[in-house]
N, C-alpha and C. Protein backbone atom coordinates (compact mmCIF):
# COMPACT_ATOMS: atom_id res chain seq x y z
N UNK A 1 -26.84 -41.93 -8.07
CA UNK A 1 -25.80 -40.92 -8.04
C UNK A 1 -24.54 -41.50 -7.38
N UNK A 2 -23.71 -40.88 -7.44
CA UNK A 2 -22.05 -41.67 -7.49
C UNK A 2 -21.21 -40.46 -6.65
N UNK A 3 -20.27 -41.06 -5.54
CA UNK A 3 -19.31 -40.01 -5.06
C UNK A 3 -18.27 -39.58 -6.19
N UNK A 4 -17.84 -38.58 -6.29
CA UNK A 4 -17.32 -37.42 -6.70
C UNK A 4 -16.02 -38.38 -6.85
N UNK A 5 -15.20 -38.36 -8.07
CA UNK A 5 -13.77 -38.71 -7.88
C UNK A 5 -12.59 -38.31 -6.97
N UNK A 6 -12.08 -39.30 -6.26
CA UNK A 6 -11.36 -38.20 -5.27
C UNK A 6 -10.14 -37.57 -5.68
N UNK A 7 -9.85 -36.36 -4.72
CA UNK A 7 -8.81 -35.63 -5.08
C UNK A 7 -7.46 -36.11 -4.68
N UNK A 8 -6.60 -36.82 -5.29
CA UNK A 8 -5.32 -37.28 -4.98
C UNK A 8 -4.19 -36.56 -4.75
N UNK A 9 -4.52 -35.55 -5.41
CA UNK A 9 -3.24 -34.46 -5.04
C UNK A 9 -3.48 -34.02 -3.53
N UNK A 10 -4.34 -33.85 -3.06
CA UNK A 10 -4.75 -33.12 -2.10
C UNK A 10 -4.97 -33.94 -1.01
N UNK A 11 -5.42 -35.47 -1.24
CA UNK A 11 -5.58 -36.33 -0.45
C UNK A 11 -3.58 -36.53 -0.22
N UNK A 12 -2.66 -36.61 -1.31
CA UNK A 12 -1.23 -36.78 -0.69
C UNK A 12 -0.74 -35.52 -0.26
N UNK A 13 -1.32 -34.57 -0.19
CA UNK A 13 -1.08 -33.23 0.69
C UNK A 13 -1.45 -33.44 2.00
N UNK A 14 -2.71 -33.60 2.33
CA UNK A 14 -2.98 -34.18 3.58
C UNK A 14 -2.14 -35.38 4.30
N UNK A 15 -1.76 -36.19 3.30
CA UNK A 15 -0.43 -37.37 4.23
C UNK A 15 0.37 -36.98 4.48
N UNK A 16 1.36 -35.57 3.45
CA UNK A 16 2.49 -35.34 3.83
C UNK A 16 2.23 -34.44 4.89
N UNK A 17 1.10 -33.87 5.32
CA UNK A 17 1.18 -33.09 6.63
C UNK A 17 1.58 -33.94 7.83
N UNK A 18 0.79 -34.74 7.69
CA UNK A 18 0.30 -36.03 8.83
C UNK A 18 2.08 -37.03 9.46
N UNK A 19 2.73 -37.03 7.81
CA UNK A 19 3.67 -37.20 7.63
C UNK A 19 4.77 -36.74 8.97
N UNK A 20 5.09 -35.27 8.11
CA UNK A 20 5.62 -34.15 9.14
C UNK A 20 5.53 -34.03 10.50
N UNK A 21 3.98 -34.43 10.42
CA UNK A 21 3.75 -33.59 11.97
C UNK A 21 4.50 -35.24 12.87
N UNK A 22 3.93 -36.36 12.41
CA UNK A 22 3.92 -37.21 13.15
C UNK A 22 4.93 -38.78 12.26
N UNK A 23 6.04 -38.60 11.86
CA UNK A 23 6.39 -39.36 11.45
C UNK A 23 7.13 -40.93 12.29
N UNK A 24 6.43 -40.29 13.42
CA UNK A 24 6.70 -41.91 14.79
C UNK A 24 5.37 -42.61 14.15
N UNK A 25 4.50 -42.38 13.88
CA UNK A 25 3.49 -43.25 13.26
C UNK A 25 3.15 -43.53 11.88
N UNK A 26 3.34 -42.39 11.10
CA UNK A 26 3.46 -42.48 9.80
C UNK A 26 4.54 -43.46 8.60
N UNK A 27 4.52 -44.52 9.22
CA UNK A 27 5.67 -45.65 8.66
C UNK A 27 4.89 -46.26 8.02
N UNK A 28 3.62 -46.44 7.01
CA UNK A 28 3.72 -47.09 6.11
C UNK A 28 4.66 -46.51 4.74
N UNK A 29 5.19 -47.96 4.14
CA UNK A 29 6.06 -47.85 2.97
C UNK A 29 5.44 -46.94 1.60
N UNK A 30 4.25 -47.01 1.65
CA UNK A 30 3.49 -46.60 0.48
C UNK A 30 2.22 -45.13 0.84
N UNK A 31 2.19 -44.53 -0.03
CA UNK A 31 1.08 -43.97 0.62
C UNK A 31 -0.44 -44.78 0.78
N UNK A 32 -1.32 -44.35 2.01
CA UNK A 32 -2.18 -45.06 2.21
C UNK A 32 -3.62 -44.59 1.18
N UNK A 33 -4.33 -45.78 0.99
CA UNK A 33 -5.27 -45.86 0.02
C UNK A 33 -6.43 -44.67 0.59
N UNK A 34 -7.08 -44.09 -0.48
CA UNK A 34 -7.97 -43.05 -0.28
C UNK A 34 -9.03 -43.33 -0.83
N UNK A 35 -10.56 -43.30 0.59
CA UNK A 35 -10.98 -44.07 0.51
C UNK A 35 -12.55 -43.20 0.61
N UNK A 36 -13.93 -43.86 0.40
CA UNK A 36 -14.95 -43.15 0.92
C UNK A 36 -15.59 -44.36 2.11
N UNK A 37 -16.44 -43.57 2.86
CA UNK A 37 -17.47 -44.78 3.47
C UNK A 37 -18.72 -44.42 2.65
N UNK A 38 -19.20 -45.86 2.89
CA UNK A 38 -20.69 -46.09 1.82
C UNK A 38 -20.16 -45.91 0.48
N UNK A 39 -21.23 -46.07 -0.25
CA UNK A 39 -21.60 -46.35 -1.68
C UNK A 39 -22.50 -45.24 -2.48
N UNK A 40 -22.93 -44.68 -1.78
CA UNK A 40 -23.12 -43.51 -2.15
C UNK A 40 -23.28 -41.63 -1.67
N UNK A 41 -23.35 -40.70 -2.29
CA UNK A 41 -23.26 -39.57 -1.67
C UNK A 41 -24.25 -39.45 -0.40
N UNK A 42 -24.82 -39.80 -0.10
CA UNK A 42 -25.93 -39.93 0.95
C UNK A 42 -24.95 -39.99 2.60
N UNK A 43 -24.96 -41.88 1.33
CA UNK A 43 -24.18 -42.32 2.98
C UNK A 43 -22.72 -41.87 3.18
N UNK A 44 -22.12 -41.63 2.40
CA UNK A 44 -20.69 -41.04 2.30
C UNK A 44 -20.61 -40.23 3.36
N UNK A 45 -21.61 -38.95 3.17
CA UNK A 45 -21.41 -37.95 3.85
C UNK A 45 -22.09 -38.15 5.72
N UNK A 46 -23.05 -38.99 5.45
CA UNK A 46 -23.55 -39.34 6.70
C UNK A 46 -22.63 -40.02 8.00
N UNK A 47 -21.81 -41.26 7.24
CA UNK A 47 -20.78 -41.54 7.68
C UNK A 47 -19.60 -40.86 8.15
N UNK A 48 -19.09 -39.83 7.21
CA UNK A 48 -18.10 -39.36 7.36
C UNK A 48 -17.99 -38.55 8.71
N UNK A 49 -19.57 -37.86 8.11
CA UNK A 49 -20.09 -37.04 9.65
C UNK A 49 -20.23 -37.54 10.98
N UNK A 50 -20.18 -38.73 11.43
CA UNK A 50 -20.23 -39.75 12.47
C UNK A 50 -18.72 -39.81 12.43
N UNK A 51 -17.54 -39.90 11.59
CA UNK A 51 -16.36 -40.10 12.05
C UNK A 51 -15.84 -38.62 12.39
N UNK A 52 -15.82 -37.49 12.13
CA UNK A 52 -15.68 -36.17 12.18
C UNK A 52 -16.51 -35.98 13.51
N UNK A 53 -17.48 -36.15 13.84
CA UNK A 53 -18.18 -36.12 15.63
C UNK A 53 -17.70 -36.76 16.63
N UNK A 54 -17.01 -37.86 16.03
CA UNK A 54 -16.28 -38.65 17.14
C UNK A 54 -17.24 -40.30 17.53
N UNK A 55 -18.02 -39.98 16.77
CA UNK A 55 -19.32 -41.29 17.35
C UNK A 55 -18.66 -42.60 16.58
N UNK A 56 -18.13 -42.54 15.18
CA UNK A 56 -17.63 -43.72 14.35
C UNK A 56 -16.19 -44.03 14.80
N UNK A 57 -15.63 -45.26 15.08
CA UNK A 57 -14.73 -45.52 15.32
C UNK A 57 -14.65 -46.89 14.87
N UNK A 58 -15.33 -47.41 13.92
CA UNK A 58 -15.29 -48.78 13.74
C UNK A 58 -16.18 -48.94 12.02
N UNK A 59 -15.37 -50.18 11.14
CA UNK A 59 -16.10 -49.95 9.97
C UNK A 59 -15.66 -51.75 9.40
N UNK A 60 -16.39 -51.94 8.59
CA UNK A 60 -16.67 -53.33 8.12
C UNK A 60 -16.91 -53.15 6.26
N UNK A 61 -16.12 -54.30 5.80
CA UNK A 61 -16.33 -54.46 4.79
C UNK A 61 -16.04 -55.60 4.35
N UNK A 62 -16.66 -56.10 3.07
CA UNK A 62 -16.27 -57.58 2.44
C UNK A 62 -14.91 -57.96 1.91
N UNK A 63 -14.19 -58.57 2.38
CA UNK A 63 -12.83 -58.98 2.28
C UNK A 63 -12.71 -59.04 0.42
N UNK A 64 -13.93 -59.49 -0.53
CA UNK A 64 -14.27 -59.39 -1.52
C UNK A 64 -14.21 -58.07 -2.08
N UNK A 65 -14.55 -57.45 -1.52
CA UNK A 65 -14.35 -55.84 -2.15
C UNK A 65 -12.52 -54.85 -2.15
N UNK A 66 -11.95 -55.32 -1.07
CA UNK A 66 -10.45 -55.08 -1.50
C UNK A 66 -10.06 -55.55 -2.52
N UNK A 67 -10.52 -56.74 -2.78
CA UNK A 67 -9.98 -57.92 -3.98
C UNK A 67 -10.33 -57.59 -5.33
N UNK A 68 -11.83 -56.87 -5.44
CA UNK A 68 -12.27 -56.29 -6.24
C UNK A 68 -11.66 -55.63 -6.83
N UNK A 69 -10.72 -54.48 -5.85
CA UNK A 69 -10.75 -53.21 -6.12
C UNK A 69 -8.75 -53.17 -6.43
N UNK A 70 -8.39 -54.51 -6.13
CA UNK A 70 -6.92 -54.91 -6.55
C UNK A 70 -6.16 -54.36 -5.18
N UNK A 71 -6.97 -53.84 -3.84
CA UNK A 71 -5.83 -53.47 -2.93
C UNK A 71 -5.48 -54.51 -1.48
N UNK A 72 -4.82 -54.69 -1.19
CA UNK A 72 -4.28 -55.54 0.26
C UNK A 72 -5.84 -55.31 0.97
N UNK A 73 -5.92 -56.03 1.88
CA UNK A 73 -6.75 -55.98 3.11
C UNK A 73 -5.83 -55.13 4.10
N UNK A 74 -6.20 -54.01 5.03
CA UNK A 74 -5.82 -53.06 5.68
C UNK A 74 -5.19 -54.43 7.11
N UNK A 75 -4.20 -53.42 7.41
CA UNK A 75 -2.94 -54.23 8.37
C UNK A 75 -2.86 -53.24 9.74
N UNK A 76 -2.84 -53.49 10.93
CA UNK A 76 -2.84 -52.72 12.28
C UNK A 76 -2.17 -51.77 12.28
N UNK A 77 -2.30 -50.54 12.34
CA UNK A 77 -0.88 -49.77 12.17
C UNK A 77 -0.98 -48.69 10.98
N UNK A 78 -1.59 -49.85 10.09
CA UNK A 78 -1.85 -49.12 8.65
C UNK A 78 -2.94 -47.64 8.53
N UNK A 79 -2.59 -47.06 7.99
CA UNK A 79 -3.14 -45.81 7.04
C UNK A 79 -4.33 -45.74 6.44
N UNK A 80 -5.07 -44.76 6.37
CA UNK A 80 -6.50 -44.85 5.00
C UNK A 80 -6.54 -43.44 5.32
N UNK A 81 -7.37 -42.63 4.08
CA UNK A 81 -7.67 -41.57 4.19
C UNK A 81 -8.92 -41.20 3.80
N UNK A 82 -10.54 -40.93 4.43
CA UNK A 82 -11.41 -41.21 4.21
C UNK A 82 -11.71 -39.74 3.99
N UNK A 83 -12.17 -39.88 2.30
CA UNK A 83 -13.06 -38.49 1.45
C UNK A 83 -14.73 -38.29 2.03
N UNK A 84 -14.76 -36.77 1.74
CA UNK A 84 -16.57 -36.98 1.96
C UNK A 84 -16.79 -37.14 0.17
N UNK A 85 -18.00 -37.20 -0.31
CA UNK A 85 -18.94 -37.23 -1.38
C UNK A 85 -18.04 -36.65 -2.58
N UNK A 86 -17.66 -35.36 -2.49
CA UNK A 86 -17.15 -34.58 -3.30
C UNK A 86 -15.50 -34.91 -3.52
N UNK A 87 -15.20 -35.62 -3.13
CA UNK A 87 -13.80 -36.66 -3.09
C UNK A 87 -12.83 -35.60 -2.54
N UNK A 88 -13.11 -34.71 -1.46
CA UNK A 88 -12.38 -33.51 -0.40
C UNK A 88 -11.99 -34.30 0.42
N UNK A 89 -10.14 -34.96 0.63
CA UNK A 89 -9.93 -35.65 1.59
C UNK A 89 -10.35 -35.11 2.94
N UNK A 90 -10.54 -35.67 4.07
CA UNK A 90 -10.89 -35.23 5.39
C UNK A 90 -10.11 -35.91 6.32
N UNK A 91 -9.85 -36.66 6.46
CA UNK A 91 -9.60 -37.64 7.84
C UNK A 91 -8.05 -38.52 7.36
N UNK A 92 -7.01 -38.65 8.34
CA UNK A 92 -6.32 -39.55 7.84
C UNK A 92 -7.12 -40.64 9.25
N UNK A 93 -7.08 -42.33 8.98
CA UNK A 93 -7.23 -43.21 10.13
C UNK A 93 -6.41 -43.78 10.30
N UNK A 94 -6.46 -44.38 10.79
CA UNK A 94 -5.10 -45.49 11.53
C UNK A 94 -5.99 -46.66 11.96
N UNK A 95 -5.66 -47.50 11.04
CA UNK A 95 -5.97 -49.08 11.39
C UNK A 95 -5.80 -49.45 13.23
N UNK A 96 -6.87 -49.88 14.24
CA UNK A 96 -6.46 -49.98 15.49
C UNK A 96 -6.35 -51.81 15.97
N UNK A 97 -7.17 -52.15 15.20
CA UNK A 97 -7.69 -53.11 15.38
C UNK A 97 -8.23 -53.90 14.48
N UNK A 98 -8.06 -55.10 13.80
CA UNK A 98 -8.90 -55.68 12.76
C UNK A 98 -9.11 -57.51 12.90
N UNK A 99 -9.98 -58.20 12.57
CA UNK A 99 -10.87 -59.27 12.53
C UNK A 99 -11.46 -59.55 11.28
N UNK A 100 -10.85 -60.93 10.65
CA UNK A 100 -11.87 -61.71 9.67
C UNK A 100 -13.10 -62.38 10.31
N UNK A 101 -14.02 -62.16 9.73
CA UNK A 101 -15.44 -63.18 10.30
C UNK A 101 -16.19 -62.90 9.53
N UNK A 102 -17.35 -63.76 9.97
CA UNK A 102 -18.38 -63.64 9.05
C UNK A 102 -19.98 -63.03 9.51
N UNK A 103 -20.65 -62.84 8.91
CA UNK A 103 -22.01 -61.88 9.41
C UNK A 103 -22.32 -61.97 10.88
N UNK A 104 -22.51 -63.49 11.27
CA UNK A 104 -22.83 -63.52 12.58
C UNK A 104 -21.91 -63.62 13.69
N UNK A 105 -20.42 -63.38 13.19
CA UNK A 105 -19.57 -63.11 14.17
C UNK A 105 -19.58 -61.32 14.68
N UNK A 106 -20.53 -60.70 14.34
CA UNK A 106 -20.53 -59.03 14.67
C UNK A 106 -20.95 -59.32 16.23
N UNK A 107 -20.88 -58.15 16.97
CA UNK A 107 -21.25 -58.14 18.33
C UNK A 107 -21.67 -57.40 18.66
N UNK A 108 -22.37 -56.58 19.26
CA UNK A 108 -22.76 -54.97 20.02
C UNK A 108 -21.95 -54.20 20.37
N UNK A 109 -20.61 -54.73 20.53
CA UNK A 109 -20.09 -54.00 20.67
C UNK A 109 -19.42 -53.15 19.54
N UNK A 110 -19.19 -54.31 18.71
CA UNK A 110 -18.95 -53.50 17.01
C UNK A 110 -19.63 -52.65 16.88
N UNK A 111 -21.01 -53.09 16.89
CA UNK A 111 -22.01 -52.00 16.53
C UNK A 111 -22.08 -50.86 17.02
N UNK A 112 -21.87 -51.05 18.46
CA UNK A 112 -21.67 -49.41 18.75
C UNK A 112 -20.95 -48.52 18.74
N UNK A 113 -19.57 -49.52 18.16
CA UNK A 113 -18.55 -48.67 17.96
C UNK A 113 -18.18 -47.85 16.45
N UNK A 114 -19.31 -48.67 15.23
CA UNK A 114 -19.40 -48.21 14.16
C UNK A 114 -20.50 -46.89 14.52
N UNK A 115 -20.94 -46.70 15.11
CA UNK A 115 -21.74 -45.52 15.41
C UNK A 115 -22.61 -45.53 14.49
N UNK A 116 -23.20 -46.01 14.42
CA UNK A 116 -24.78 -46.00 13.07
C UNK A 116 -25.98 -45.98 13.86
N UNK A 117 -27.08 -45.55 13.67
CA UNK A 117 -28.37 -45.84 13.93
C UNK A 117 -28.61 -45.48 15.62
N UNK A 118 -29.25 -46.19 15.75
CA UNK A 118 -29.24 -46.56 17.44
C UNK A 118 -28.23 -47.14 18.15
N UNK A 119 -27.34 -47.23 17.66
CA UNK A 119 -26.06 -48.26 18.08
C UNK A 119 -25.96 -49.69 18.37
N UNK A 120 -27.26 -50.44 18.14
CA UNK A 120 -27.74 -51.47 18.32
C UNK A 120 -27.23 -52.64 17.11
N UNK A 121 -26.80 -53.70 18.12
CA UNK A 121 -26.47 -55.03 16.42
C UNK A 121 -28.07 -54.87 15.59
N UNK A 122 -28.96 -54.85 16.21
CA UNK A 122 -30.04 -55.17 15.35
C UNK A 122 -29.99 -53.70 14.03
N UNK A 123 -29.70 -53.32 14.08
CA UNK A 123 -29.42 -51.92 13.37
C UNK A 123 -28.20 -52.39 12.52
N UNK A 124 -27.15 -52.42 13.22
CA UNK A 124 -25.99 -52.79 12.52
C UNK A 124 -26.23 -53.82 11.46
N UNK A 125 -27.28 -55.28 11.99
CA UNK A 125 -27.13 -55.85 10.99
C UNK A 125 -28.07 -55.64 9.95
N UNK A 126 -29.27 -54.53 9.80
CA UNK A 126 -30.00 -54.69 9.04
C UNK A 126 -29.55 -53.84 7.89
N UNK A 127 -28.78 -52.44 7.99
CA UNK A 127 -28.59 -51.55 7.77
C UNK A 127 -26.72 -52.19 6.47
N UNK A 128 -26.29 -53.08 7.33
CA UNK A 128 -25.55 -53.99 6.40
C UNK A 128 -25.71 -54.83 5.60
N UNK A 129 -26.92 -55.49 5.92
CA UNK A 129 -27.08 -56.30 4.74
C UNK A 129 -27.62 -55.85 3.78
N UNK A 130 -28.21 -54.77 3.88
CA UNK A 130 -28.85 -53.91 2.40
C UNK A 130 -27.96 -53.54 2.00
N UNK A 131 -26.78 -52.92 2.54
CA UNK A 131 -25.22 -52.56 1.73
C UNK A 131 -24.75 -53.76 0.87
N UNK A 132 -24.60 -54.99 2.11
CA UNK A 132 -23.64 -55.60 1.18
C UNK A 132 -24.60 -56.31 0.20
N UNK A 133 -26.08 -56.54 -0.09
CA UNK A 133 -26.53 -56.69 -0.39
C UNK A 133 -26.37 -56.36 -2.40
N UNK A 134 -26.16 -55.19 -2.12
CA UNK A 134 -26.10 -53.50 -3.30
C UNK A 134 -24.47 -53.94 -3.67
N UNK A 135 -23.62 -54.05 -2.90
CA UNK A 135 -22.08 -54.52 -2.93
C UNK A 135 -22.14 -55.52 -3.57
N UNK A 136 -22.32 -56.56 -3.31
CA UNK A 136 -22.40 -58.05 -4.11
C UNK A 136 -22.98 -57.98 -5.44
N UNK A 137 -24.65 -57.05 -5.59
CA UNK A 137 -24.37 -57.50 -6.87
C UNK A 137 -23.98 -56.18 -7.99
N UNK A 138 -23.59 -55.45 -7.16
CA UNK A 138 -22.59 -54.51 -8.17
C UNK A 138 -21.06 -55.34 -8.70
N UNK A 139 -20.85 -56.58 -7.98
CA UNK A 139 -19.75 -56.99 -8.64
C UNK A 139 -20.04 -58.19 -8.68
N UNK A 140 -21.00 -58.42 -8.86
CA UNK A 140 -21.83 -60.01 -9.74
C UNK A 140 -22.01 -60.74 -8.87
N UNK A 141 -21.84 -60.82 -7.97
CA UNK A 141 -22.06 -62.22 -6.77
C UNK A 141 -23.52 -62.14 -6.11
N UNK A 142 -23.61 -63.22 -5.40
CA UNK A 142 -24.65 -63.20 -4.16
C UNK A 142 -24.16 -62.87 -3.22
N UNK A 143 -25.20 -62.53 -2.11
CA UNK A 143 -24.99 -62.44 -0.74
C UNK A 143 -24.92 -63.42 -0.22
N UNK A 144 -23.80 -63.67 0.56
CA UNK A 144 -23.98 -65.03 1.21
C UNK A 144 -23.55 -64.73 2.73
N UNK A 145 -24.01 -64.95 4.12
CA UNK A 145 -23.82 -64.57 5.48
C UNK A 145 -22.29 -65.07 5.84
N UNK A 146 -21.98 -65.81 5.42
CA UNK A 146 -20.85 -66.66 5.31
C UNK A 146 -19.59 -65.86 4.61
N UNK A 147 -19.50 -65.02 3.72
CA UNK A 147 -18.72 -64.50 2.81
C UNK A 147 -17.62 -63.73 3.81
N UNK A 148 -16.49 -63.71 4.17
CA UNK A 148 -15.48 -63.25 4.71
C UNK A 148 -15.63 -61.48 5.07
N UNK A 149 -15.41 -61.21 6.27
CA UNK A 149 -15.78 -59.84 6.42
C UNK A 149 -14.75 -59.27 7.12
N UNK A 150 -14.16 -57.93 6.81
CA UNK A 150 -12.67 -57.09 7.28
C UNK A 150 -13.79 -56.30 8.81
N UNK A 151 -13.74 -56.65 10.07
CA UNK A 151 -13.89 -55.69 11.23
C UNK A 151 -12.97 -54.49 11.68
N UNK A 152 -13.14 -53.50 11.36
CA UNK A 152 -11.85 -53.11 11.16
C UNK A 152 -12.01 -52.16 12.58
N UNK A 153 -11.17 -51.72 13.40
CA UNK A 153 -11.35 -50.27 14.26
C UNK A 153 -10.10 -49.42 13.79
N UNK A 154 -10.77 -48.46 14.29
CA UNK A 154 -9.67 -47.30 13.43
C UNK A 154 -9.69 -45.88 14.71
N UNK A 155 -8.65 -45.17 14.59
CA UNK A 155 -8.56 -43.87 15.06
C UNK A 155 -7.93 -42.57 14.29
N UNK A 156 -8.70 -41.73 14.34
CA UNK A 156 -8.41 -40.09 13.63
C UNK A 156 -7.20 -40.23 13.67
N UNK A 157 -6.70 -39.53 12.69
CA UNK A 157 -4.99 -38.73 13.48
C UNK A 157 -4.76 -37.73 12.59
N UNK A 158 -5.47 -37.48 11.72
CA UNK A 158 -4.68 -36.19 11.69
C UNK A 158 -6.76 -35.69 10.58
N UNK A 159 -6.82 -34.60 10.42
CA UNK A 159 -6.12 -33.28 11.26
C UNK A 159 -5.95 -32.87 12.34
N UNK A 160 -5.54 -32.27 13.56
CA UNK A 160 -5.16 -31.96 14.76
C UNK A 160 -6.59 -31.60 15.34
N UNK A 161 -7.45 -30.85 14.50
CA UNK A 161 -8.84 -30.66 14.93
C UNK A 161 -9.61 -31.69 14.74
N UNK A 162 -9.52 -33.01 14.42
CA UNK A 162 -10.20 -33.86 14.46
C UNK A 162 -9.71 -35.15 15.40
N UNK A 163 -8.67 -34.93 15.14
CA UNK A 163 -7.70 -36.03 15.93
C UNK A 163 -8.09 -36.77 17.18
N UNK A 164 -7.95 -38.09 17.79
CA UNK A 164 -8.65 -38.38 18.44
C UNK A 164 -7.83 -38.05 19.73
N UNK A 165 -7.52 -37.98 21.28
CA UNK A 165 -6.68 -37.90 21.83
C UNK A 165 -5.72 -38.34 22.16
């Protein structure tokens, strides 16, 4: 099963609020890409729910999969707007922090800041490599530990009820 196409009208309704309310931060040139976590409705929503509680603050992906998907690698400062399942924007983030590396450059502290599982690297990394595992060969490749990886940290900002402080 497959997340829901997202809603773009509604996902650039949600920027232009974010816009308005806060346009000292809202300076990217373009609107920002709208996005899900995970790969499928499961984890979509599981995830999302960890960033909406406040526990997720941190997310990783294959530098290969922007490239895939024809968009930039995310920049400090920068924008995303993360859908649940049903492609209902929810969250605008804000890029806080980001790192190229590779599998075994993760740390515990990543891990606990992606909020998954037990919060543990050993979690983090098992629970990733079955992703990118599913990632790779949905777009023909192998897994390789080595393959370039986006660390990204991020913070809420808008909606005001989710927002981080």
């Amino acid at each position: 099963m497959e997340n829901a196409p997202v809603d773009r009208t509604a996902a650039l309704r949600l920027w232009e609020e974010y816009r308005s309310a806060r346009p000292d931060l809202a300076t990217d040139p373009e609107p920002p890409s709208v996005e899900y976590f995970g790969d499928h409705p499961e984890l979509t929503d599981e995830l999302l729910g960890l960033v909406l509680a406040g526990t997720k603050r941190a997310t990783a992906a294959l530098a290969v999969e922007f490239a895939a998907a024809g968009d930039p690698l995310p920049r400090v400062g920068g924008h995303w707007i993360a859908c649940d399942s049903s492609g209902r924007p929810r969250v605008v983030l804000r890029s806080t922090e980001l790192r190229l590396g590779g599998f075994a450059s993760a740390d515990a502290a990543f891990a606990r800041d992606e909020g998954e599982g037990d919060l543990s690297l050993e979690y983090w990394r098992e629970g990733h490599l079955r992703y990118w595992r599913r990632v790779c060969r949905g777009l023909g490749l192998e897994w390789d530990e080595d393959r370039e990886i986006v660390f990204e940290r991020f913070s809420v900002v808008w909606p005001p009820e989710h927002a981080d402080g």
